[in-house]
C-alpha atoms as a PDB file:
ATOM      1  CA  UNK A   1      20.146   8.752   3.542  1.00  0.00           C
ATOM      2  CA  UNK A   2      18.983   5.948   5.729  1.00  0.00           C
ATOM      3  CA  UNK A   3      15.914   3.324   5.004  1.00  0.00           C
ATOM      4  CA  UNK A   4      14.861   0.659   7.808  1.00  0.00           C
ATOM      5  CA  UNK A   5      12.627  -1.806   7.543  1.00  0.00           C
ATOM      6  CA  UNK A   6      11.122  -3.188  10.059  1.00  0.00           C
ATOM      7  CA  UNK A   7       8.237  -5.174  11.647  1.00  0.00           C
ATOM      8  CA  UNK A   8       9.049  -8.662  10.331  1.00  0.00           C
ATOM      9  CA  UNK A   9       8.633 -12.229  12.633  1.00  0.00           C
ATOM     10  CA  UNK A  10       7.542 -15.125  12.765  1.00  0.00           C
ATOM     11  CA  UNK A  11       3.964 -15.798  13.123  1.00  0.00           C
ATOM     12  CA  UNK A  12       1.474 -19.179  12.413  1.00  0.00           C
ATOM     13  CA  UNK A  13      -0.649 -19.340   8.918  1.00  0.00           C
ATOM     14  CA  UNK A  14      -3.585 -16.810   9.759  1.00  0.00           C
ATOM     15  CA  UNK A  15      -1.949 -14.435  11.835  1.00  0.00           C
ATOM     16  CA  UNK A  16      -0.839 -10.615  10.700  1.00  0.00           C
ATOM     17  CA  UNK A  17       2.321  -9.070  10.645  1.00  0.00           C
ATOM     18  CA  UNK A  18       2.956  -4.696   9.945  1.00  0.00           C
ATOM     19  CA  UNK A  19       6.102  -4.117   8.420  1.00  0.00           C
ATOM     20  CA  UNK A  20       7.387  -0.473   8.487  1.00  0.00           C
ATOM     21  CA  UNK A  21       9.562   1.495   6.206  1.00  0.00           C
ATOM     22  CA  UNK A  22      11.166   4.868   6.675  1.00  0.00           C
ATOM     23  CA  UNK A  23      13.571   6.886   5.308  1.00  0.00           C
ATOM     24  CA  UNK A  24      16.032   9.194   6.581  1.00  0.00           C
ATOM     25  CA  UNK A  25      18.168  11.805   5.706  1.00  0.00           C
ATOM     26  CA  UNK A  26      16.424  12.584   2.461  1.00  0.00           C
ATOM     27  CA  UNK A  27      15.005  16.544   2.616  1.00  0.00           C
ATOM     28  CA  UNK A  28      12.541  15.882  -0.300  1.00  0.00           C
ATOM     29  CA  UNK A  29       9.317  13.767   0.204  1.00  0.00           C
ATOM     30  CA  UNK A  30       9.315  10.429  -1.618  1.00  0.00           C
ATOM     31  CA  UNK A  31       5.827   9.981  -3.390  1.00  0.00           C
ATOM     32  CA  UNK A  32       6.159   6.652  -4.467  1.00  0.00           C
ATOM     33  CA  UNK A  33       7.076   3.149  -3.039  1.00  0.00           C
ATOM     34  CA  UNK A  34       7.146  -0.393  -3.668  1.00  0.00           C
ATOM     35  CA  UNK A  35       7.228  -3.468  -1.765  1.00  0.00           C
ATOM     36  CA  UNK A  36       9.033  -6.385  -2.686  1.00  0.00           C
ATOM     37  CA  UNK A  37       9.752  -9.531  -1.504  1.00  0.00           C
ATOM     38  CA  UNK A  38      12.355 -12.757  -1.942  1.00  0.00           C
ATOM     39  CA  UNK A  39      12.086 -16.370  -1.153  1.00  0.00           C
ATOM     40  CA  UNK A  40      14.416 -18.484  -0.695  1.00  0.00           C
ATOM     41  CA  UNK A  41      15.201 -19.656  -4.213  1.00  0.00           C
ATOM     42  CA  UNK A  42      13.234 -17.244  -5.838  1.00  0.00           C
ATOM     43  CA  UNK A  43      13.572 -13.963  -7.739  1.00  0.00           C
ATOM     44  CA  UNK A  44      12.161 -10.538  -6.052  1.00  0.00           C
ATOM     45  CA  UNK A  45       8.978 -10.353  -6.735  1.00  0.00           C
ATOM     46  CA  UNK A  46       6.546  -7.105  -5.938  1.00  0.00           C
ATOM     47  CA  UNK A  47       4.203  -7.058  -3.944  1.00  0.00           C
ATOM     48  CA  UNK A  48       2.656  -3.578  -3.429  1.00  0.00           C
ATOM     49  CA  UNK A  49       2.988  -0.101  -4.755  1.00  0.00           C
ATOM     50  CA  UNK A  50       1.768   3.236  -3.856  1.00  0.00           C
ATOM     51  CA  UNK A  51       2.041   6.693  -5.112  1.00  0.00           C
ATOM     52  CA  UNK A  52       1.009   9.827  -3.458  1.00  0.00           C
ATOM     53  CA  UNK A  53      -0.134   8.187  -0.233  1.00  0.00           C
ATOM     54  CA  UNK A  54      -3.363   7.152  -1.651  1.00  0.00           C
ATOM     55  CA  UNK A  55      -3.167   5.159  -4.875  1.00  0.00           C
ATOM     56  CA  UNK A  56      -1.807   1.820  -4.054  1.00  0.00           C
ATOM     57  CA  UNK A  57      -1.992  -1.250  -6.341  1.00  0.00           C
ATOM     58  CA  UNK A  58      -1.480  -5.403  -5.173  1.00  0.00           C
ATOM     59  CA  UNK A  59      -0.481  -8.076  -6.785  1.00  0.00           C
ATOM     60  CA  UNK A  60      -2.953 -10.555  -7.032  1.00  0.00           C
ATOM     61  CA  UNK A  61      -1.149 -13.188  -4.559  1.00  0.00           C
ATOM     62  CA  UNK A  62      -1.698 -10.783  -1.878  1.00  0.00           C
ATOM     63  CA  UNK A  63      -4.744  -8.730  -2.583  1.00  0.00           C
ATOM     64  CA  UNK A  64      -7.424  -8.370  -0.235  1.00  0.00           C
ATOM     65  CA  UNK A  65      -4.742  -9.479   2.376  1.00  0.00           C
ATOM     66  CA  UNK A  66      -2.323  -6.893   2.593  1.00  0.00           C
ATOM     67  CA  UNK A  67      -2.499  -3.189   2.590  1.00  0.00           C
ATOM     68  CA  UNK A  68       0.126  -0.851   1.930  1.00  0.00           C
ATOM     69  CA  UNK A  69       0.103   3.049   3.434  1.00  0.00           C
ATOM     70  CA  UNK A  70       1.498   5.883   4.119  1.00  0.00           C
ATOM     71  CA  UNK A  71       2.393   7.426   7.387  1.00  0.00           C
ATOM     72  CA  UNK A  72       1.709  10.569   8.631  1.00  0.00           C
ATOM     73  CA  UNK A  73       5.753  11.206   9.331  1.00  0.00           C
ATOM     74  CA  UNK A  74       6.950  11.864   6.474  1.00  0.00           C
ATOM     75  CA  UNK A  75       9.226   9.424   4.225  1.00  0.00           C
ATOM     76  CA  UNK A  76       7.077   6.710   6.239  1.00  0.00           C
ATOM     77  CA  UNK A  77       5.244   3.608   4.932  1.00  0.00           C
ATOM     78  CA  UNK A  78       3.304   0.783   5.966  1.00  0.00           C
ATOM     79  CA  UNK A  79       2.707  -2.666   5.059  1.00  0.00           C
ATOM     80  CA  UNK A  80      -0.107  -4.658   6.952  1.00  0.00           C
ATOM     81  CA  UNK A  81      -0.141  -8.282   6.186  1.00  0.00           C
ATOM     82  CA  UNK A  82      -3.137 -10.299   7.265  1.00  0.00           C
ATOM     83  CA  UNK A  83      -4.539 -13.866   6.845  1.00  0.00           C
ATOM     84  CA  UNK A  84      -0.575 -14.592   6.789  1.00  0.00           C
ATOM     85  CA  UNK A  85      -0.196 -18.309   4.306  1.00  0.00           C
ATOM     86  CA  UNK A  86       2.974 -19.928   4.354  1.00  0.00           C
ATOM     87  CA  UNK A  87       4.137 -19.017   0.730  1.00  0.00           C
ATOM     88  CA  UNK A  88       4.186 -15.759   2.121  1.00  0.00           C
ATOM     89  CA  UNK A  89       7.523 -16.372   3.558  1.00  0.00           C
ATOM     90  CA  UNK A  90      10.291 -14.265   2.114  1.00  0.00           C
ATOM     91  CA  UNK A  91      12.449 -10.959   3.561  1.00  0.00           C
ATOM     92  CA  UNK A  92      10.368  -7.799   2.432  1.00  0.00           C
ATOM     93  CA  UNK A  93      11.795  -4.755   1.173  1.00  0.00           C
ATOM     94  CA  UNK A  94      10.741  -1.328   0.878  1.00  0.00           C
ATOM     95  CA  UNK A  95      11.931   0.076  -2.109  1.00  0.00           C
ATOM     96  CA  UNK A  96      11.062   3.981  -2.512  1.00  0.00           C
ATOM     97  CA  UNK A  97      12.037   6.278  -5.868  1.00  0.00           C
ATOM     98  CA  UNK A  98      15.382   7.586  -5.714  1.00  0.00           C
ATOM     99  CA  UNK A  99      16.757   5.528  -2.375  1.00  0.00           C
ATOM    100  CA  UNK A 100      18.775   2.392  -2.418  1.00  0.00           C
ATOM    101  CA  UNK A 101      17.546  -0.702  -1.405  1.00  0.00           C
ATOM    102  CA  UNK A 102      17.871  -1.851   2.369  1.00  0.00           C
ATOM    103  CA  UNK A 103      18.424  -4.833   3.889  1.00  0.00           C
ATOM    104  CA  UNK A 104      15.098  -5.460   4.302  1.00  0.00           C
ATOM    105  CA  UNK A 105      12.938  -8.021   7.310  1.00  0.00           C
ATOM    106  CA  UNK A 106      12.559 -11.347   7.629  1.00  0.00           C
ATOM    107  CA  UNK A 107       8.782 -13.119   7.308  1.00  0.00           C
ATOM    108  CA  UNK A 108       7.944 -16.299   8.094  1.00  0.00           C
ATOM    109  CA  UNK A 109       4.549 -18.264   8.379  1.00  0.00           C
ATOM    110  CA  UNK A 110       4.730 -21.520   9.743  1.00  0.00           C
ATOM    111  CA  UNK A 111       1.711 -23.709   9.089  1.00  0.00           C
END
């Protein structure tokens, strides 16, 4: 079983990033996902969560900003990050049920 992240960069306070997350390897389909992410000094925090491709939840730092999806491969997600602040720097991680954790991209939003 493989996940990759990927999609992460460095972009100015405003901008938008996508990350991308997919698994590999894994015969079942994965229904449910989080996204995490860690600062520099900080403990993981989550960000976004989605089961079943359409019910998706946000913490409140980040909602109405970011959207999290599924893609239409399977054992593929989506992050889209818009209206990028700096505190939004951190390396993001996909985490889906039942697959280890990855080594997840690097964000940062330079002011």
């Amino acid at each position: 079983v493989r996940l990759v992240e990927s999609g992460g960069g460095s972009v100015q306070a405003g901008g938008s990033l996508r990350l991308s997350c997919a698994v590999s390897g894994y015969a079942l389909r994965i229904y449910y996902i989080d996204w995490y992410r860690q600062a520099p000094g900080k403990e993981r925090e989550l960000v976004a969560s989605i089961i079943n491709g359409d019910r998706d939840d946000y913490a409140d730092s980040v909602k109405g900003r970011f959207t999290i999806s599924a893609g239409s491969a399977k054992n593929t997600w989506f992050l889209q990050m818009n209206s990028l602040k700096p505190e939004d720097t951190a390396v993001y991680y996909c985490k889906p049920e039942r697959v280890e954790w990855g080594q997840g991209t690097q964000v940062t939003v330079s002011s």
